[in-house]
N, C-alpha and C. Protein backbone atom coordinates (compact mmCIF):
# COMPACT_ATOMS: atom_id res chain seq x y z
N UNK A 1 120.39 96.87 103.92
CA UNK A 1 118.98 97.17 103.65
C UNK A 1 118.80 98.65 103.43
N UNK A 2 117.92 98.89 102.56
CA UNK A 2 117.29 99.84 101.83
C UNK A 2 116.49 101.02 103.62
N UNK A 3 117.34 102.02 104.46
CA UNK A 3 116.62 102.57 105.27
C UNK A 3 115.40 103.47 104.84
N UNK A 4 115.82 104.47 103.66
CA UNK A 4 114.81 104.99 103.38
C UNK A 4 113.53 104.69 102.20
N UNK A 5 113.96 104.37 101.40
CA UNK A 5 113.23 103.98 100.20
C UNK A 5 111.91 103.01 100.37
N UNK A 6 111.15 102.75 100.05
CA UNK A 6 110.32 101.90 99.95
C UNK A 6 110.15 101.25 98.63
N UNK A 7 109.73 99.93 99.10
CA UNK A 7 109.67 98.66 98.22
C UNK A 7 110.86 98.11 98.05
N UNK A 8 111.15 97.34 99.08
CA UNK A 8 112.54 96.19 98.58
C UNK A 8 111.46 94.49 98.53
N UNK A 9 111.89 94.27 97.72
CA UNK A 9 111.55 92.59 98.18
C UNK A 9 112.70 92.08 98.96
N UNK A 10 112.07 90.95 100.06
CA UNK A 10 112.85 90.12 100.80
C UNK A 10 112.29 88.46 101.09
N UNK A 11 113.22 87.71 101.76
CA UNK A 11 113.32 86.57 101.70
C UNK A 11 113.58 86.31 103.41
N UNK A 12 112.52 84.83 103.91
CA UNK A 12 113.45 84.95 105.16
C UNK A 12 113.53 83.27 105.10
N UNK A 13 114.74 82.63 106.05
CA UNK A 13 114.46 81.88 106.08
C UNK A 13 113.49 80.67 106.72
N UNK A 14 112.94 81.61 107.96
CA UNK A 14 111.88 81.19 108.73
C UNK A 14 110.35 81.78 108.30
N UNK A 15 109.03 81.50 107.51
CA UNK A 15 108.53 81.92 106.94
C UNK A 15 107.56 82.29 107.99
N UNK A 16 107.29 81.94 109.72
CA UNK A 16 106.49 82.25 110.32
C UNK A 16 107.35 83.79 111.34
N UNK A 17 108.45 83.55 110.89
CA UNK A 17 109.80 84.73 111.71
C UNK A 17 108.57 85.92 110.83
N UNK A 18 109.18 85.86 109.35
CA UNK A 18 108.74 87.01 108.63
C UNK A 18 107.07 87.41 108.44
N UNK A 19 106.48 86.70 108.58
CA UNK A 19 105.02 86.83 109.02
C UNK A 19 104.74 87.76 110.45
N UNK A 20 105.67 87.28 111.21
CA UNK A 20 105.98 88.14 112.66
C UNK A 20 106.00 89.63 112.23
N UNK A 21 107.18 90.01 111.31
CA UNK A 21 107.71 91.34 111.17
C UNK A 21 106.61 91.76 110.56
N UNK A 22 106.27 91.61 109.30
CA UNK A 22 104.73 92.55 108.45
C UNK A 22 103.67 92.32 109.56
N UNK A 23 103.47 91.34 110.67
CA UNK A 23 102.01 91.95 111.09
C UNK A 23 102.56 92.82 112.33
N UNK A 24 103.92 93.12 112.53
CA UNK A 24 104.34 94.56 113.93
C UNK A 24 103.96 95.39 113.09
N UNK A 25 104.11 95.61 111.66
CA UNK A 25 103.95 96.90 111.03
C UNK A 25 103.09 97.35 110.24
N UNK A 26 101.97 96.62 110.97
CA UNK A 26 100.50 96.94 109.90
C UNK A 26 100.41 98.38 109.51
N UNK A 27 99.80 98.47 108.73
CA UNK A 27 99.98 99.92 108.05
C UNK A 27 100.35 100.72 107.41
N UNK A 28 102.16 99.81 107.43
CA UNK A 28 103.38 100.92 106.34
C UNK A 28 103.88 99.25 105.55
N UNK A 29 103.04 98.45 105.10
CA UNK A 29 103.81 97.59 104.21
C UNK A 29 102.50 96.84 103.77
N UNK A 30 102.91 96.18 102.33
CA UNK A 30 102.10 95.60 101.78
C UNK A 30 102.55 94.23 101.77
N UNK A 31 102.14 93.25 102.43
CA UNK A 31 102.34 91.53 102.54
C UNK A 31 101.86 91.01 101.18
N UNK A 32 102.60 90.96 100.41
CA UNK A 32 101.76 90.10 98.79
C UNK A 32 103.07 89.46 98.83
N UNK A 33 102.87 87.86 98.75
CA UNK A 33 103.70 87.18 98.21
C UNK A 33 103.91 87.24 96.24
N UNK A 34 105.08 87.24 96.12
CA UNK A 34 105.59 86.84 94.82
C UNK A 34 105.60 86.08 94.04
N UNK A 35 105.57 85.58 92.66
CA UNK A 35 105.22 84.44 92.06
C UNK A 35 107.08 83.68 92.86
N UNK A 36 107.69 84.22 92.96
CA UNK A 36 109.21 84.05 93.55
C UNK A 36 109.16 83.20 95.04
N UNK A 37 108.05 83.72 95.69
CA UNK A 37 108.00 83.08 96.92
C UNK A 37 108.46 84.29 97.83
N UNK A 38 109.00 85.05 97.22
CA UNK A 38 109.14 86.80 98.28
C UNK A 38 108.09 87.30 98.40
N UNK A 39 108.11 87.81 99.42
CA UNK A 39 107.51 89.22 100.11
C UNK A 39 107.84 90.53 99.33
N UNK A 40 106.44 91.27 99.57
CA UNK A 40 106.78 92.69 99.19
C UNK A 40 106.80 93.86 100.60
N UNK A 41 107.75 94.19 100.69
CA UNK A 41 107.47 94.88 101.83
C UNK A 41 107.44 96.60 101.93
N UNK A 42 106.87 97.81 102.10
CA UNK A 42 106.26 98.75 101.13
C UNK A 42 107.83 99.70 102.26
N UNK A 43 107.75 99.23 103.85
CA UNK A 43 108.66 100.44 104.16
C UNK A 43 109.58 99.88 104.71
N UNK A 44 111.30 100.09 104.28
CA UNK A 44 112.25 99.42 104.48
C UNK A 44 112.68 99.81 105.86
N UNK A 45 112.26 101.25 106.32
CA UNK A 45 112.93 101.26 107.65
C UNK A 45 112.49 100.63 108.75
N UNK A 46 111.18 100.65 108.74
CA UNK A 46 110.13 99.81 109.70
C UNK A 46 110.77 98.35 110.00
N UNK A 47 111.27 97.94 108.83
CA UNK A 47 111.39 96.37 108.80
C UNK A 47 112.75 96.88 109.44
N UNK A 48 113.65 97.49 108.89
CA UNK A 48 114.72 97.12 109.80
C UNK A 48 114.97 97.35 111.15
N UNK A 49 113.84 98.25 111.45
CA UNK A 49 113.71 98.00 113.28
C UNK A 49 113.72 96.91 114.00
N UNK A 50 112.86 96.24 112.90
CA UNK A 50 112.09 94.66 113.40
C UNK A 50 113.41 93.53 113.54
N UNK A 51 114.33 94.06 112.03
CA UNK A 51 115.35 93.35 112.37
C UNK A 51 116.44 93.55 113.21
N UNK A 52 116.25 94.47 113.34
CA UNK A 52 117.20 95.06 115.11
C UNK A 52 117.00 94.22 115.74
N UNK A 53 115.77 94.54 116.30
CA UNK A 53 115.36 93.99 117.64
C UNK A 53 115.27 92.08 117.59
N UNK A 54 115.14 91.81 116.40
CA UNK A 54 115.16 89.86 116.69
C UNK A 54 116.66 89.84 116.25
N UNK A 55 117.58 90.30 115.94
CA UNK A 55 118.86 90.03 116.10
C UNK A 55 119.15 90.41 118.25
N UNK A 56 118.76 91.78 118.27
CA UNK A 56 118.85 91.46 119.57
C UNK A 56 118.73 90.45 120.55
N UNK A 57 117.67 89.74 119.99
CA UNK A 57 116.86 88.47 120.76
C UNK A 57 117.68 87.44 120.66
N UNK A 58 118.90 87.36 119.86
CA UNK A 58 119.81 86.39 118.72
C UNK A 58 119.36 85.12 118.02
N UNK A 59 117.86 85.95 117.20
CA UNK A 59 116.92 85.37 116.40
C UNK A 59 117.37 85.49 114.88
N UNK A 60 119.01 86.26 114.80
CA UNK A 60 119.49 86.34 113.62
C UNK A 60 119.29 85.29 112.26
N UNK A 61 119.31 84.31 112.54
CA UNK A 61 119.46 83.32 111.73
C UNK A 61 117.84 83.37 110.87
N UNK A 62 116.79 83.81 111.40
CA UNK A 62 115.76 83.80 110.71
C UNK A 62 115.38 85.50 110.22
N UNK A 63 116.33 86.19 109.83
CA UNK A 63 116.17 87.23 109.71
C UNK A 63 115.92 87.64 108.36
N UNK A 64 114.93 88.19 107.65
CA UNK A 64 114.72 88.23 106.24
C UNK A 64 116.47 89.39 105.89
N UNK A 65 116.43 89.19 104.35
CA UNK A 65 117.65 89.81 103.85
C UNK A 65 117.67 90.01 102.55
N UNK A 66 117.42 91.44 102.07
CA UNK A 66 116.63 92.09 100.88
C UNK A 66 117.79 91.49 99.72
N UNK A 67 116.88 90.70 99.15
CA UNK A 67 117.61 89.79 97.76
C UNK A 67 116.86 90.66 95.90
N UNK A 68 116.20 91.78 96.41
CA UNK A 68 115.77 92.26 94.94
C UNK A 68 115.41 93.66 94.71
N UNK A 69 115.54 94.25 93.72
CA UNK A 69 115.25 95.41 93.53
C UNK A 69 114.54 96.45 94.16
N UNK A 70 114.48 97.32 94.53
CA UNK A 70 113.74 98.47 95.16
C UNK A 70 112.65 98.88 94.32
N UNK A 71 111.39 98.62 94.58
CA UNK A 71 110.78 99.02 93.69
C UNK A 71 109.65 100.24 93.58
N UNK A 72 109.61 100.96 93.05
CA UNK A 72 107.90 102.42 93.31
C UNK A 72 107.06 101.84 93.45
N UNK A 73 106.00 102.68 94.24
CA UNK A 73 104.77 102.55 94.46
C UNK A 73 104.18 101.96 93.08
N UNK A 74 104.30 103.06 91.75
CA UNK A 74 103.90 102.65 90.81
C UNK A 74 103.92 101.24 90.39
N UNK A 75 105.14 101.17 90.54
CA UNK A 75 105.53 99.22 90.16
C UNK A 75 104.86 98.64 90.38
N UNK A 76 104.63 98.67 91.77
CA UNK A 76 104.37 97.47 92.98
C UNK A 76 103.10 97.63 92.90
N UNK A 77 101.83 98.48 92.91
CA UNK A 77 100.65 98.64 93.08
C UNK A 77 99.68 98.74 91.85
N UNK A 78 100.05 99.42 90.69
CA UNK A 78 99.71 99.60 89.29
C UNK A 78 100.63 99.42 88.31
N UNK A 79 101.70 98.25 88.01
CA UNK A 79 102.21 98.40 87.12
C UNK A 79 101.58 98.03 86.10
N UNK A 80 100.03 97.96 85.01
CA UNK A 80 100.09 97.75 84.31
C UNK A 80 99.21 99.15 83.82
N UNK A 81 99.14 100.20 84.29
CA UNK A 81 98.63 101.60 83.72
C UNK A 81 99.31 101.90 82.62
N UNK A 82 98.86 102.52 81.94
CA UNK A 82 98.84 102.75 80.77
C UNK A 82 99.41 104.52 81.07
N UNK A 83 99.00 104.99 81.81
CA UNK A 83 99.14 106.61 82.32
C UNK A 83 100.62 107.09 81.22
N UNK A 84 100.22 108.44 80.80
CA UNK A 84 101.54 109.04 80.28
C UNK A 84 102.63 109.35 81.29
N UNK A 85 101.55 109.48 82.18
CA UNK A 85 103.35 109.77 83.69
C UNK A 85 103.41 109.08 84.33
N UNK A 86 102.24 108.10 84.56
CA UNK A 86 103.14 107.29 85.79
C UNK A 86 102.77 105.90 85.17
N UNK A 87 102.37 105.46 84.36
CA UNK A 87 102.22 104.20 83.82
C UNK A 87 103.24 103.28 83.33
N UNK A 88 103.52 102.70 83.67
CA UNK A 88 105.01 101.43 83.34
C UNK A 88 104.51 101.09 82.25
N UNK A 89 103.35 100.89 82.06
CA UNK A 89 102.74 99.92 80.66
C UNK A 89 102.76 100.62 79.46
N UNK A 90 102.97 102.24 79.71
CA UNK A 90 103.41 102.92 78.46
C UNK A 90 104.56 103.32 78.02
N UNK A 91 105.34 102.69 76.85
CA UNK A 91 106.64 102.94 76.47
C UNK A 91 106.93 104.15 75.79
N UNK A 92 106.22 104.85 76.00
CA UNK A 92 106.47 106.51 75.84
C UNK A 92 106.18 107.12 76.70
N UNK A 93 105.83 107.09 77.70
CA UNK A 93 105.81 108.00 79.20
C UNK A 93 107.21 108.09 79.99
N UNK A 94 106.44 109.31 81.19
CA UNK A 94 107.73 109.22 81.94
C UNK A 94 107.97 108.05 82.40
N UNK A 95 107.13 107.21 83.63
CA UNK A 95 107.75 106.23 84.12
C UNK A 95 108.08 106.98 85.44
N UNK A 96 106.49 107.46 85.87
CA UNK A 96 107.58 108.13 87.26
C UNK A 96 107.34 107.09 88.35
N UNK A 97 108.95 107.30 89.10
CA UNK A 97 108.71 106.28 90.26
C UNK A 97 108.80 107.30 91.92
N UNK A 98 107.83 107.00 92.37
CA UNK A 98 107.20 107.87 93.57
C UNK A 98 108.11 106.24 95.04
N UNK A 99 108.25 106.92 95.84
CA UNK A 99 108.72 106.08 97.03
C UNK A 99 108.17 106.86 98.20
N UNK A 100 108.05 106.12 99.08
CA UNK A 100 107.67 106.17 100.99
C UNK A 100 108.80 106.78 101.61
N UNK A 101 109.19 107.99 101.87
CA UNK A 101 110.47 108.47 102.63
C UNK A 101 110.07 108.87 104.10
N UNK A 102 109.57 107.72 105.18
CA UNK A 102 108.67 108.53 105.86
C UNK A 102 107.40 108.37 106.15
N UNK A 103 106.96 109.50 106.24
CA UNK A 103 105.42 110.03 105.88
C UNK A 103 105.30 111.19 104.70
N UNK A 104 106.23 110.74 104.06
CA UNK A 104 106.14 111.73 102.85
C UNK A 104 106.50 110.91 101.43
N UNK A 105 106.15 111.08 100.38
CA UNK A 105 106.32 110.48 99.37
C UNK A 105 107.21 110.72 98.38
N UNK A 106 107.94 110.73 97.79
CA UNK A 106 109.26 111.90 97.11
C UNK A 106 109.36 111.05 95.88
N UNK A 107 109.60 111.65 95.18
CA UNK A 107 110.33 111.01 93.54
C UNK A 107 111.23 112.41 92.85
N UNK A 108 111.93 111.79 91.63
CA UNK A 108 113.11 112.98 91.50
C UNK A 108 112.32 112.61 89.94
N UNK A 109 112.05 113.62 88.77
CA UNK A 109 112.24 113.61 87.66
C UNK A 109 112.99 114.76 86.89
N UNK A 110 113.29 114.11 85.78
CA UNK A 110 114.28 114.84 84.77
C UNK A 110 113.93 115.67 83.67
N UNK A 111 113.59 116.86 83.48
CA UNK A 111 113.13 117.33 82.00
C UNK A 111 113.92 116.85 80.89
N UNK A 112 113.16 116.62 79.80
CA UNK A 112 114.22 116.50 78.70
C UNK A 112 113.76 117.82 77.68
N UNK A 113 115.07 117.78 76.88
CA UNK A 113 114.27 119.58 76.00
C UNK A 113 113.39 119.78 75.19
N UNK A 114 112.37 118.53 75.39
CA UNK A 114 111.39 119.26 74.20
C UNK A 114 110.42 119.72 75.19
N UNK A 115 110.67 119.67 76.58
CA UNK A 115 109.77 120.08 77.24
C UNK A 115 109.83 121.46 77.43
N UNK A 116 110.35 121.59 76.84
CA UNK A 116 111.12 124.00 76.78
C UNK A 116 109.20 124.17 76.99
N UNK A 117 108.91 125.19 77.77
CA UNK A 117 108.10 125.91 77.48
C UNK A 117 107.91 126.94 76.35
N UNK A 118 109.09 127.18 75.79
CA UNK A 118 109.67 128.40 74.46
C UNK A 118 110.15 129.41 75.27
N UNK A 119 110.45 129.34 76.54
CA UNK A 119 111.56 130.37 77.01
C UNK A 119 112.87 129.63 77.75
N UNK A 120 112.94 128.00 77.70
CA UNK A 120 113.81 128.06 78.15
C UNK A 120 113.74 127.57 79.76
N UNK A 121 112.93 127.29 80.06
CA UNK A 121 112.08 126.39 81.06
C UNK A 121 111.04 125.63 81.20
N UNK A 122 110.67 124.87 82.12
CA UNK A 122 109.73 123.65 82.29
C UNK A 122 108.25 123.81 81.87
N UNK A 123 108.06 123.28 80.79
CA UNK A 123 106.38 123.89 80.75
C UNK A 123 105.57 123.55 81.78
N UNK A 124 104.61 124.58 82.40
CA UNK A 124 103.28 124.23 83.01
C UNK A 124 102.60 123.01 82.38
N UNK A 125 102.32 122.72 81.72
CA UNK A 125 101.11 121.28 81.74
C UNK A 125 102.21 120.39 81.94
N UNK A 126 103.49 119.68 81.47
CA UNK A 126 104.41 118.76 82.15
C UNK A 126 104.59 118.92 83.21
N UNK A 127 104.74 120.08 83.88
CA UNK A 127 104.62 120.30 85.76
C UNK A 127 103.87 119.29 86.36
N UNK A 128 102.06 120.18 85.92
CA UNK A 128 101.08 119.47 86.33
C UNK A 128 100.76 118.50 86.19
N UNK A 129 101.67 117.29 85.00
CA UNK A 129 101.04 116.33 84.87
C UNK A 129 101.89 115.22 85.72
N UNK A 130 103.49 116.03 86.34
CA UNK A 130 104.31 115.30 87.29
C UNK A 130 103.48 115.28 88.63
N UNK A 131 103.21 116.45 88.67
CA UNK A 131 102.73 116.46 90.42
C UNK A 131 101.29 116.02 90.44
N UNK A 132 100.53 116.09 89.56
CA UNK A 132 99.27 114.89 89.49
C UNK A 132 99.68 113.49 89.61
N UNK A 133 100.56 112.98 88.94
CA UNK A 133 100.86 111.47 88.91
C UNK A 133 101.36 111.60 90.56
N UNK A 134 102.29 111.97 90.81
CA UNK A 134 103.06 111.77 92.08
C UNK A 134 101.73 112.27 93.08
N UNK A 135 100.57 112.80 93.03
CA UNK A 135 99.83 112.74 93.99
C UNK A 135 99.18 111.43 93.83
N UNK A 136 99.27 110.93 92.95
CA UNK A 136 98.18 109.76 92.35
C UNK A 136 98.89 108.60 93.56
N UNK A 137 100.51 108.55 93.29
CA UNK A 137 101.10 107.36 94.24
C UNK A 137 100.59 107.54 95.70
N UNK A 138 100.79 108.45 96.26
CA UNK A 138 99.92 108.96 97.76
C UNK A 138 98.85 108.16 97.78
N UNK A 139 97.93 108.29 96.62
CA UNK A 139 96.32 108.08 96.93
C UNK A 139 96.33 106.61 97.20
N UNK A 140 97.39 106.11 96.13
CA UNK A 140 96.80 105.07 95.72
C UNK A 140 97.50 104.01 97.00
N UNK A 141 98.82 104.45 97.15
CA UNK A 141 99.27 104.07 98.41
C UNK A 141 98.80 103.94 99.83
N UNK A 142 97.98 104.68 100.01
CA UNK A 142 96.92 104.87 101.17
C UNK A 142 96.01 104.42 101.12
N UNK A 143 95.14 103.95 100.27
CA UNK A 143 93.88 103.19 99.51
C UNK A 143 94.55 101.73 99.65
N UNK A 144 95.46 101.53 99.26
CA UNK A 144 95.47 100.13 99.38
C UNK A 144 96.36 99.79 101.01
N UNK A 145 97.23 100.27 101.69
CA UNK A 145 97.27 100.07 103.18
C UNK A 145 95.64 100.24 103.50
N UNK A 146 94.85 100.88 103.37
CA UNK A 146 93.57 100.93 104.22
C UNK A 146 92.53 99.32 103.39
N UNK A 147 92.83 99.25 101.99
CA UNK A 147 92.08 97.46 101.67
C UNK A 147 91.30 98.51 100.94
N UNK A 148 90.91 99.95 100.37
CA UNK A 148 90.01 100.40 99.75
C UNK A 148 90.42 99.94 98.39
N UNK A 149 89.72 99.01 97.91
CA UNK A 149 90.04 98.14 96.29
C UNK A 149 89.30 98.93 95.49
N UNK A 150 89.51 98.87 94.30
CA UNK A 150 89.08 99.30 93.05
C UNK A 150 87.73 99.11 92.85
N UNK A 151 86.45 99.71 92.68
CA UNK A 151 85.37 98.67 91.89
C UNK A 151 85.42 98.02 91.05
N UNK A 152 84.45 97.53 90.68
CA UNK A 152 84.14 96.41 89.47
C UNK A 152 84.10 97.40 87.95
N UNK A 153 85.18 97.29 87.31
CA UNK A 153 85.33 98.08 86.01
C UNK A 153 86.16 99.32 86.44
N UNK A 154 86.30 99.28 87.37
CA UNK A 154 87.03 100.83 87.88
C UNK A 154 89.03 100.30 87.74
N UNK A 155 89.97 101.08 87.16
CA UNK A 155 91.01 100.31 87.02
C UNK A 155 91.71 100.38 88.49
N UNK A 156 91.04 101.75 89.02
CA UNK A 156 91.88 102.29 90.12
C UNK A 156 90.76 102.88 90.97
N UNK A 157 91.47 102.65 92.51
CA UNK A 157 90.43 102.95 93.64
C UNK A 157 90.01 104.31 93.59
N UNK A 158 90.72 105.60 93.33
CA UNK A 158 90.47 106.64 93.11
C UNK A 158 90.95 107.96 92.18
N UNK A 159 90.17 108.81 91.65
CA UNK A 159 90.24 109.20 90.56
C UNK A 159 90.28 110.72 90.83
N UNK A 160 91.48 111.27 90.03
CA UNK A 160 91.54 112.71 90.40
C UNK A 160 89.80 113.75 90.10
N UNK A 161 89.79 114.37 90.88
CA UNK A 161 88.37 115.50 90.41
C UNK A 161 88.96 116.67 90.16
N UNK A 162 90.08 117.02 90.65
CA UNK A 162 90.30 118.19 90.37
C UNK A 162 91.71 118.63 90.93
N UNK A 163 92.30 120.07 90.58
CA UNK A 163 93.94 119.82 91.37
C UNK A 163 93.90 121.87 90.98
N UNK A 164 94.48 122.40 91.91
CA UNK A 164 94.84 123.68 91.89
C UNK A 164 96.45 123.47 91.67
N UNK A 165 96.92 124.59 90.82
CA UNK A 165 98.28 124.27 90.99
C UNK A 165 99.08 125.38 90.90
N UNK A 166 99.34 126.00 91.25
CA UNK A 166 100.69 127.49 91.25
C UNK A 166 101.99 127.37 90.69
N UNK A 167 102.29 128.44 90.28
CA UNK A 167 103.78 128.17 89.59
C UNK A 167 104.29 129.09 90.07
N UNK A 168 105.30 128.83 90.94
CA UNK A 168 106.04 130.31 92.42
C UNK A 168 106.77 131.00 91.60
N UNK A 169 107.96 130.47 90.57
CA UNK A 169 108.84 130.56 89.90
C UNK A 169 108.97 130.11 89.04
N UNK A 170 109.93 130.29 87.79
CA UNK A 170 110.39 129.20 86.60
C UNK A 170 111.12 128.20 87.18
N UNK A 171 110.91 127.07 87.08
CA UNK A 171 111.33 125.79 86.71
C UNK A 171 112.93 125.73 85.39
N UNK A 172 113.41 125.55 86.42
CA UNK A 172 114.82 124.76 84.83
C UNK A 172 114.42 123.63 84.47
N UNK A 173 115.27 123.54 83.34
CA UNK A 173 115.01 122.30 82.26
C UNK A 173 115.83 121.40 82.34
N UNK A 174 116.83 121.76 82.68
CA UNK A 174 118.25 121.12 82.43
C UNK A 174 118.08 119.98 83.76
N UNK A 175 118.26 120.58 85.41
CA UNK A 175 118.53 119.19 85.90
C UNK A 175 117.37 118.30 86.92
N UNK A 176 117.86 117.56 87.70
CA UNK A 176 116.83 116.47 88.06
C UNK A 176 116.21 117.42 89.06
N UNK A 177 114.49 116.76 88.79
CA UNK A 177 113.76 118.14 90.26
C UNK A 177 113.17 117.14 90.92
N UNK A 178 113.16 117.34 92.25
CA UNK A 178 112.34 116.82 93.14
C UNK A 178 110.99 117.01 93.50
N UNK A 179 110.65 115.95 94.02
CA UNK A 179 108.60 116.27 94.06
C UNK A 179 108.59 115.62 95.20
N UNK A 180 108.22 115.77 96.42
CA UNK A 180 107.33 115.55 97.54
C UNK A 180 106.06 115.66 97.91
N UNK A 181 105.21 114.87 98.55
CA UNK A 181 103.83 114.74 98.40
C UNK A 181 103.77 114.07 99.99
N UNK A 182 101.95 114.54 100.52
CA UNK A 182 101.47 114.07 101.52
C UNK A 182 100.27 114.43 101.69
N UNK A 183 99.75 113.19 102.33
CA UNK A 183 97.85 113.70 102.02
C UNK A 183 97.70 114.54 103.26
N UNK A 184 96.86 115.55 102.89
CA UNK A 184 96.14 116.36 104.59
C UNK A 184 94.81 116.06 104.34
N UNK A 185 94.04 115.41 104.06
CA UNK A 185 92.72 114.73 104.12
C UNK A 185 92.95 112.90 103.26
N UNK A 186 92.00 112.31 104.49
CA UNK A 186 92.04 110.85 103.49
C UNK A 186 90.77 110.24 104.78
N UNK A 187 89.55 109.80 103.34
CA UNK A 187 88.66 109.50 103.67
C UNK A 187 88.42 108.24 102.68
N UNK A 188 87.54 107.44 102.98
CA UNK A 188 87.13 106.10 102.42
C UNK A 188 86.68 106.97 100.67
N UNK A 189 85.92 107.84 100.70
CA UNK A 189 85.03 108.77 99.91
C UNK A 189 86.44 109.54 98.81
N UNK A 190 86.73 109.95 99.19
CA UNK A 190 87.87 111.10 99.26
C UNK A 190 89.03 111.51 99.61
N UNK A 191 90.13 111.84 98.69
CA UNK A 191 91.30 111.81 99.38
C UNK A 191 92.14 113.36 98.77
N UNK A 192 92.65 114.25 99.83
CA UNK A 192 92.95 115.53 99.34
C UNK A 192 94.83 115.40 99.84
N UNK A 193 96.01 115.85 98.44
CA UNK A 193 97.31 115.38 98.74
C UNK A 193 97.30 116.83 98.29
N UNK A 194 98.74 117.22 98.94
CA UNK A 194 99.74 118.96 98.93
C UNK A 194 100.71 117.88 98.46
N UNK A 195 101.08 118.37 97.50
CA UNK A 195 102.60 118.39 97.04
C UNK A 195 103.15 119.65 96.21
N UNK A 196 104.59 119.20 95.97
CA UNK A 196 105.48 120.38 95.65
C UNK A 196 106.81 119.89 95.12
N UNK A 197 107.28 120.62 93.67
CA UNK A 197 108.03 120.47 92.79
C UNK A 197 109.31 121.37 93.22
N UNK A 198 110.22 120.72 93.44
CA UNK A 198 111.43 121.50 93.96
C UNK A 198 113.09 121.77 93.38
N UNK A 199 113.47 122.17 92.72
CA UNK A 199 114.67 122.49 92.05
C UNK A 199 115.52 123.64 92.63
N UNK A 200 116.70 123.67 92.83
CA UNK A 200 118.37 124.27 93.58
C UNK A 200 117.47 124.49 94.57
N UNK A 201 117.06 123.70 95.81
CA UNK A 201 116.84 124.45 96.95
C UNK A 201 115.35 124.97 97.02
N UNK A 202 115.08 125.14 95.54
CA UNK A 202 113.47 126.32 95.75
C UNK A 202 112.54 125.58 95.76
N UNK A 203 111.50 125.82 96.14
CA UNK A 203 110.20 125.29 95.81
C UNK A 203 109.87 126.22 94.53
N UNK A 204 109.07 125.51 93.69
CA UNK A 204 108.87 126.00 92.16
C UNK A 204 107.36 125.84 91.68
N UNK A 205 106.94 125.13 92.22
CA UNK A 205 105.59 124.76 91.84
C UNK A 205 104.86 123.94 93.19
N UNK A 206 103.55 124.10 93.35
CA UNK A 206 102.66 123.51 94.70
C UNK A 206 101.20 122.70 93.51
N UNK A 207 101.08 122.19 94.54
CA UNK A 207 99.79 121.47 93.76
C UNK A 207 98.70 120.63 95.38
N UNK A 208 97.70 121.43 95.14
CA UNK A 208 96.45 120.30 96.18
C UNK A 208 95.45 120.28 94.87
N UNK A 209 96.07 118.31 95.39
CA UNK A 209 95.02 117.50 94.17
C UNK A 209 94.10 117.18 94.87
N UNK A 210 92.90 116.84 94.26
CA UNK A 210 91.66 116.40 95.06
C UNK A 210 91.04 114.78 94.80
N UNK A 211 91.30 113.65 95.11
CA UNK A 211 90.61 112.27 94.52
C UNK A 211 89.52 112.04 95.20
N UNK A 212 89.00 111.28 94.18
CA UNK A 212 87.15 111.10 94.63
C UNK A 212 87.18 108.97 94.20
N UNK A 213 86.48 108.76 94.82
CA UNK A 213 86.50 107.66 95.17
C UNK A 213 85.70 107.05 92.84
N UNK A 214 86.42 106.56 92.65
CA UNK A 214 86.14 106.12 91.37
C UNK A 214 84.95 105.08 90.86
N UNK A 215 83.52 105.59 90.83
CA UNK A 215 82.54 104.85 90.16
C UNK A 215 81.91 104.71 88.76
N UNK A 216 82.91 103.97 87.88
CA UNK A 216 82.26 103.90 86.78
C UNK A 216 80.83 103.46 86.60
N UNK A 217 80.49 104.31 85.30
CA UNK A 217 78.74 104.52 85.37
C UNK A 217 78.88 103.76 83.92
């Protein structure tokens, strides 16, 4: 099993065993059954505590046992966005996939070179439009553990208002950079995420995005 990552689907063979494990861990997993008959379960380490401890019990035999892909927040919660960065549903976007490491949210993306700024590094608006999406998985991840649903016409529970963003250093082009994210405010209303774009070691770029609860007019 998947310790750090979030989103594995699993299977158990006792279906009231695995009902047991998602309601010890209210909070860090999302219970949606599958058209498959699986579970989605949002944090892999949580669960494997759970399965510690009922193997301890030598409750092994009903122990769920991750039979499918690992999947992003994005996947699992909005895969049919349209978004240039984080939308699956667009076949010209990045396709970023954001995961649960924790209490922190992390995804790795890759520049490719047309993203040169014209010197030879990462442009600013592709920055901002990584670490906006990757704050977006936070929001949206937390919005739905808390049941805050979408309105009526609204595609998504909450909607960026605004985002400050710094650029410490240049950014390379060439290899894979890391992005970490975590909310320091989250309200029914409102939700405020810090994240940060990281390449050899450095931090390179910061971003506090700001989401506002989404009412189409």
């Amino acid at each position: 099993m998947c310790a750090t990552q979030a989103g594995v689907l699993a299977t158990a063979s006792e279906p009231s065993v695995e009902l047991e494990i998602l309601r010890r861990v209210t909070g860090v997993f999302r219970d949606r059954r599958e058209p498959s008959g699986r579970y989605w379960i949002n944090d892999a380490s949580s669960i494997s505590q759970e399965i510690r401890l009922l193997r301890s019990r030598g409750d092994s035999e009903n122990v769920m046992e991750v039979d499918g892909p690992v999947l992003s927040i994005q996947e699992s919660l909005y895969p049919g966005l349209t978004c240039f960065g984080c939308g699956h549903s667009n076949p010209d976007g990045f396709h970023l996939r954001s995961y649960m490491e924790g209490q922190v949210t992390v995804a790795t993306f890759t520049p490719r070179p047309e993203h040169d700024n014209g010197f030879g590094f990462l442009n600013g608006g592709i920055i901002s439009t990584v670490l906006d999406c990757h704050t977006a998985a936070v929001v949206m991840w937390e919005a739905d553990r808390r049941g805050w649903t979408a309105d009526e016409g609204a595609p998504v529970p909450f909607i960026t208002a605004g985002f400050d963003v710094r650029f410490l250093r240049p950014t390379p082009l060439g290899p894979s950079l890391s992005l970490r994210a975590e909310p320091s405010e989250i309200s029914e209303s409102a939700i405020v995420v810090s994240a940060e774009l990281v390449s050899d070691g450095k931090v390179r770029a910061t971003m506090v995005a700001n989401w506002l609860r989404f009412h189409p007019r």
